[in-house]
Protein backbone atom coordinates (compact mmCIF):
# COMPACT_ATOMS: atom_id res chain seq x y z
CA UNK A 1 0.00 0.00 0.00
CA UNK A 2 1.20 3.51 -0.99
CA UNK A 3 0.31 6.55 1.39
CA UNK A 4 0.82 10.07 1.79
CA UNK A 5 1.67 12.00 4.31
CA UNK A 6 2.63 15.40 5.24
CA UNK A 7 6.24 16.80 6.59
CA UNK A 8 5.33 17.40 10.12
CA UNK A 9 6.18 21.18 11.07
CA UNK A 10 9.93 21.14 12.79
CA UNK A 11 11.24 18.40 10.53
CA UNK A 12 14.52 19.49 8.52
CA UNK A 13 15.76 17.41 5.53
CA UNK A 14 17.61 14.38 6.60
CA UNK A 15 15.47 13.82 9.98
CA UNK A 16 13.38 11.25 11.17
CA UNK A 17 9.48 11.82 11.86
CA UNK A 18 7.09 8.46 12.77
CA UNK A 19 3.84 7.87 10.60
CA UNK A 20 0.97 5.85 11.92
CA UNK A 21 -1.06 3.49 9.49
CA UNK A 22 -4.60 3.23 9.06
CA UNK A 23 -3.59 -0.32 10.45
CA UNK A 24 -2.47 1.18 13.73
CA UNK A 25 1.64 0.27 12.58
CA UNK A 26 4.07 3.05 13.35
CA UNK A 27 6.54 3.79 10.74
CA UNK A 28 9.87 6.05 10.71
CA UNK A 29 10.38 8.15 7.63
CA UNK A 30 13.09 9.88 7.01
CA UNK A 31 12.40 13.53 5.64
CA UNK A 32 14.08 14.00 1.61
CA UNK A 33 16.72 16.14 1.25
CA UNK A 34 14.36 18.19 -1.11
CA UNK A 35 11.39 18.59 1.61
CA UNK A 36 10.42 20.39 4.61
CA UNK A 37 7.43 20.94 6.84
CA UNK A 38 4.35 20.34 4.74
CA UNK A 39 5.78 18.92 1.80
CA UNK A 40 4.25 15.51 0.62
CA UNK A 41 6.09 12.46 1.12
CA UNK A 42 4.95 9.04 -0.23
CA UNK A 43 5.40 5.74 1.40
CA UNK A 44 4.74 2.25 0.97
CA UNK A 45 4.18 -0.19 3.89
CA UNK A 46 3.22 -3.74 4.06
CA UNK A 47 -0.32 -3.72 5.93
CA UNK A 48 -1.12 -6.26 8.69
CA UNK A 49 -3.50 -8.76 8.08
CA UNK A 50 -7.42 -7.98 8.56
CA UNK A 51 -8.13 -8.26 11.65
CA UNK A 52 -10.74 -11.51 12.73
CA UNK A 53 -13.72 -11.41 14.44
CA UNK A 54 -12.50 -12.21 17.86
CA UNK A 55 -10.55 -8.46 17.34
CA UNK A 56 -13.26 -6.45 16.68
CA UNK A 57 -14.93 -4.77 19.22
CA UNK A 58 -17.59 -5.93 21.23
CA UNK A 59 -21.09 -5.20 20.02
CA UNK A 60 -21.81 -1.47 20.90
CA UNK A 61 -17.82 -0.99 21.13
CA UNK A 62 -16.48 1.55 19.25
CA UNK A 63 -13.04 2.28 18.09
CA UNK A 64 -11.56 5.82 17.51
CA UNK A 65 -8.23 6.94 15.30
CA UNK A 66 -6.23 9.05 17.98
CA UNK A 67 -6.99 12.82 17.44
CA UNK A 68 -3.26 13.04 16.39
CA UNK A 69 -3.65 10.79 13.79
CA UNK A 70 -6.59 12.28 12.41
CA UNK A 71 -5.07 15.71 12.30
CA UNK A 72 -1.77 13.88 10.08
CA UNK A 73 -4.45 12.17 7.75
CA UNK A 74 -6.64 15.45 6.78
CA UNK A 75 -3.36 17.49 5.88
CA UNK A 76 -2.51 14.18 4.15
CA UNK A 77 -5.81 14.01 2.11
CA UNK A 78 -5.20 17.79 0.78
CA UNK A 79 -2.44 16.42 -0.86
CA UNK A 80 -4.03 13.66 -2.85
């Protein structure tokens, strides 16, 4: 799967900045020499297998992306 993400702001070229999948995996990119804070950098990541039945929530359970996340994944979808 191939993503896009935003440079988070205080990320110079050549530093490291984590991702998180839809899939809940963390990644660590490493910001191109050509980029900066709010560029778009794509990524590819092997997702994790969908998850069974006995992982999903109980009935009336609910599961939420961390407001962080969210935030990364709107700026993301600007760029797309």
């Amino acid at each position: 799967v191939t993503l896009q993400v935003a440079v988070p702001d205080g990320v110079a070229p050549g530093q490291a900045f984590a991702v998180t999948t839809p899939d809940g995996q963390v990644l660590q990119l490493t910001c191109p020499d050509e980029c900066g804070p709010g560029s778009p950098v794509m990524f590819s990541y092997i997702p994790l297998a969908a998850p069974t039945q006995d992982a999903a929530p109980a009935e009336g359970g609910e599961t939420q992306a961390h407001p962080d996340d969210v935030k990364v994944f709107e700026e993301a979808a600007a760029y797309v």
